[in-house]
Protein backbone atom coordinates (compact mmCIF):
# COMPACT_ATOMS: atom_id res chain seq x y z
CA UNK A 1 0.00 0.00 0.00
CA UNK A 2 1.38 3.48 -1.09
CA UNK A 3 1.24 5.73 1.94
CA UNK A 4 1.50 9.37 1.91
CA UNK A 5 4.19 10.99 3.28
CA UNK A 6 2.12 13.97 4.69
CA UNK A 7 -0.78 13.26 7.02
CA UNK A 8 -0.10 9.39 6.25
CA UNK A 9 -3.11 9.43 3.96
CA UNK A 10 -3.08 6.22 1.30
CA UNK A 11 -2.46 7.64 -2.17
CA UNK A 12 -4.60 4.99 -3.72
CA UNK A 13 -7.63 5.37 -2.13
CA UNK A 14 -10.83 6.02 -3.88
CA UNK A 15 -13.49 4.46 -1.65
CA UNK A 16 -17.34 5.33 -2.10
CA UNK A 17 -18.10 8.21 1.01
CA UNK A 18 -14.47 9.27 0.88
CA UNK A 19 -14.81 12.75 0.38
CA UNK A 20 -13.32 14.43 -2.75
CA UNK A 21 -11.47 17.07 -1.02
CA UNK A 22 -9.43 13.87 0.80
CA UNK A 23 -8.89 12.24 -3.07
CA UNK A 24 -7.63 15.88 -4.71
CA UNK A 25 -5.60 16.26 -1.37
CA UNK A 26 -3.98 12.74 -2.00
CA UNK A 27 -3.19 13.54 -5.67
CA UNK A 28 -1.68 16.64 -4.82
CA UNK A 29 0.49 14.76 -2.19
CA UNK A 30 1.26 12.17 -4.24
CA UNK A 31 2.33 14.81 -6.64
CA UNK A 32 4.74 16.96 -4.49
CA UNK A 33 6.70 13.54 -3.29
CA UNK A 34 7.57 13.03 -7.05
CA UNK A 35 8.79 15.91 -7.72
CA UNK A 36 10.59 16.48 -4.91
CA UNK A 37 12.47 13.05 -5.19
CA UNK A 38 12.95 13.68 -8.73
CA UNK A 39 16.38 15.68 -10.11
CA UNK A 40 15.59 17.31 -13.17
CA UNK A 41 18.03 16.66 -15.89
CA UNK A 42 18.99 19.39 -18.21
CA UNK A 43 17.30 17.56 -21.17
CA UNK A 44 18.66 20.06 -24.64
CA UNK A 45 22.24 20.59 -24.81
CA UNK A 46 24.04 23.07 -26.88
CA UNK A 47 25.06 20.51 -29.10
CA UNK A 48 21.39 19.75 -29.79
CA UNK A 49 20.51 23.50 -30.26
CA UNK A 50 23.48 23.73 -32.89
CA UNK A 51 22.20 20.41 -34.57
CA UNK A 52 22.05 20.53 -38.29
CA UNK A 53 23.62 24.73 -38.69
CA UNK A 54 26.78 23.11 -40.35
CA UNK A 55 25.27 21.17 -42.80
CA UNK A 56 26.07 21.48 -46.43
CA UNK A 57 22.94 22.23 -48.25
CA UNK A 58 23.06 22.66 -52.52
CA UNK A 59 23.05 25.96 -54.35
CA UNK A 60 19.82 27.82 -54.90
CA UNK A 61 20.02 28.36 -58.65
CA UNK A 62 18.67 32.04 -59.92
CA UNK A 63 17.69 33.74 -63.34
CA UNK A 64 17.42 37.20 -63.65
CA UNK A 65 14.58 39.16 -63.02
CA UNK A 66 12.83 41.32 -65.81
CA UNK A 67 10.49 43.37 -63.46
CA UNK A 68 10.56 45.65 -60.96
CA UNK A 69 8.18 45.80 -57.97
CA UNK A 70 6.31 42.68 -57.28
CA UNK A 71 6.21 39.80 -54.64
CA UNK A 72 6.49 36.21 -55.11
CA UNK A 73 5.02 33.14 -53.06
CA UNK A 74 6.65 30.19 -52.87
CA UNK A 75 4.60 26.89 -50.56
CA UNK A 76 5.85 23.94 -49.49
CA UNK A 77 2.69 22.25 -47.86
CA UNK A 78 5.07 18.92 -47.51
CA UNK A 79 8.19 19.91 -45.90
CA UNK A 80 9.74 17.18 -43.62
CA UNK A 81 12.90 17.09 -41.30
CA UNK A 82 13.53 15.54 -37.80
CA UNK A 83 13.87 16.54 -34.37
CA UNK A 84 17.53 16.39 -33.29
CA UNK A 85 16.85 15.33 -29.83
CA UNK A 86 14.42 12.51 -30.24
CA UNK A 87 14.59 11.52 -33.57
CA UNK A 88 11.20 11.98 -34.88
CA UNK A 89 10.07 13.16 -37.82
CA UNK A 90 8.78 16.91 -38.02
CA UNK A 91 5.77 17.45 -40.88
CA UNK A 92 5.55 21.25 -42.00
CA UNK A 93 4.65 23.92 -44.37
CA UNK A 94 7.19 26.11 -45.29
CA UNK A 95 6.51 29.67 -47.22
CA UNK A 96 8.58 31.96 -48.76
CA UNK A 97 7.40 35.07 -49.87
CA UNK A 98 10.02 37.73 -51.29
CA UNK A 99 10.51 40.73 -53.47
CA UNK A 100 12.93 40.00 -56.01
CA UNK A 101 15.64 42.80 -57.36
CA UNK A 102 17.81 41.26 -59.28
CA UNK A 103 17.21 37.85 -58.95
CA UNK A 104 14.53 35.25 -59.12
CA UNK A 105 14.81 31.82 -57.56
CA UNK A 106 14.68 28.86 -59.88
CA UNK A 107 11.89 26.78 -58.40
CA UNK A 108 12.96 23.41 -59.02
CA UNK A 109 16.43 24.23 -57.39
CA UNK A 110 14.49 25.55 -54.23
CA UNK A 111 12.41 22.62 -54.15
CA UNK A 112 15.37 20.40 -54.07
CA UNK A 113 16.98 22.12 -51.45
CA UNK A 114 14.28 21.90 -49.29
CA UNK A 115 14.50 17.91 -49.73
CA UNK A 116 17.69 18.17 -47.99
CA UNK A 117 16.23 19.13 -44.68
CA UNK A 118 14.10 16.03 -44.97
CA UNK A 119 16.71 13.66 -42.69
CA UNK A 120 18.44 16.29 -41.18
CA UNK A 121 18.09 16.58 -37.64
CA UNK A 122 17.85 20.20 -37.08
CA UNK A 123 15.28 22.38 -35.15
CA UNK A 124 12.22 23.92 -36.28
CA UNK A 125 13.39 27.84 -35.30
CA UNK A 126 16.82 26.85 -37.07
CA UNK A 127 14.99 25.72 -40.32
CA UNK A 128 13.58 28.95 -41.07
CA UNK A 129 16.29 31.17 -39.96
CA UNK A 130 18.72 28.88 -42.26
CA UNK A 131 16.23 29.21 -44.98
CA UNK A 132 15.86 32.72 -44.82
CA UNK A 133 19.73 33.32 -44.65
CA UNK A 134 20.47 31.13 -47.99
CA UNK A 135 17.94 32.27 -49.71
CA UNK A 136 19.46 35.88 -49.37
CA UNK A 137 22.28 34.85 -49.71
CA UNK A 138 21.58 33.35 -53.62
CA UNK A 139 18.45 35.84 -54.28
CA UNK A 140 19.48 38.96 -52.98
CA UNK A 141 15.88 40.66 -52.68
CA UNK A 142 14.78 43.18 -51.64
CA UNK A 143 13.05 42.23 -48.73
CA UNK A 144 11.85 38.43 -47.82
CA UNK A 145 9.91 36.39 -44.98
CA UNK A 146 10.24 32.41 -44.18
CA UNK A 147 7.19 31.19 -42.24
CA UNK A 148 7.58 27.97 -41.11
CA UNK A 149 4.41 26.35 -39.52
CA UNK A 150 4.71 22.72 -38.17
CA UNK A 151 2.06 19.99 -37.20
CA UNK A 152 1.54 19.55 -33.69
CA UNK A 153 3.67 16.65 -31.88
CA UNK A 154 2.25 16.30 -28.48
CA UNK A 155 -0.66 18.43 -28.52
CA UNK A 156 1.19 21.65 -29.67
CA UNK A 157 2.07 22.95 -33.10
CA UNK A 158 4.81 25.90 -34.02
CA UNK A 159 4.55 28.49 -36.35
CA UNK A 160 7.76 30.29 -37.07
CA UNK A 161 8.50 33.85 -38.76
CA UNK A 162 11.53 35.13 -39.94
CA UNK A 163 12.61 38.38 -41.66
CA UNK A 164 15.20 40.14 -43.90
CA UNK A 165 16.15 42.89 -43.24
CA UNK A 166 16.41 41.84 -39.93
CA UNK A 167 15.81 44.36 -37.41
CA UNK A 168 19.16 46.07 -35.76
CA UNK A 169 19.43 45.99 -32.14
């Protein structure tokens, strides 16, 4: 029999007449000897948050652009990659929108690119910063925005935003 350590009051008891304050009390008691026994690990590392920075990823291939003045939209409603800590997969839709200057991104060599996040181990906030940075870096616009929003594992889904130019400090 599991006993309580406060009050001495048995943590499994659900008897018909016990009163409910006396079960919620229990629970709670039960609760606070758990975590009080319980170290708490530090459970992401650095090495974890850096996971997947240093890869090499393929060149985004660009044409020139003929107009001035206009955005562009780019979706990927089946982006996939995978959590760095635990291994599992991460299902997403990825969207680039951007104002070209000089350059326009070949769409094919974006979409390829993308692929290689697929078995990379990497974080979510990483994948759209890294996006966002390389596709500058090939494109050059004038202005762009990654938004990265992923399916919910465990009960809670992510939506990430990032922007160039990024705002100075």
């Amino acid at each position: 029999m599991v006993r309580c350590w406060q009050r001495g009051v048995d943590a499994g008891a659900v008897r018909i007449g016990f009163p409910l304050w006396r079960r919620l009390e229990t629970r709670a008691c039960a609760f606070k000897r758990y975590n009080a026994s319980m170290p708490k690990p530090r459970r992401y590392t650095p090495e974890h948050a850096a996971a997947g920075l240093d890869a090499k990823f393929p060149e985004i291939e660009t044409w020139p652009n003929q107009f001035p003045g206009y955005e562009i939209v780019i979706d990927d409603p089946e982006f996939t990659s995978v959590c760095p800590k635990t291994g599992l997969p991460d299902f997403g839709v990825i969207t680039l929108r951007y104002q070209p200057d000089k350059l326009c991104l070949e769409l094919k060599s974006y979409k390829e690119y993308l692929h290689c996040y697929r078995n990379l181990g990497i974080f979510q906030e990483n994948i759209v910063n890294r996006v966002l940075e390389d596709v500058v870096r090939w494109a050059k616009p004038v202005w762009a925005e990654v938004k990265g929003e992923f399916r919910p594992r465990g009960g809670i889904s992510t939506t990430v935003v990032a922007r160039w130019p990024r705002k100075k400090k």
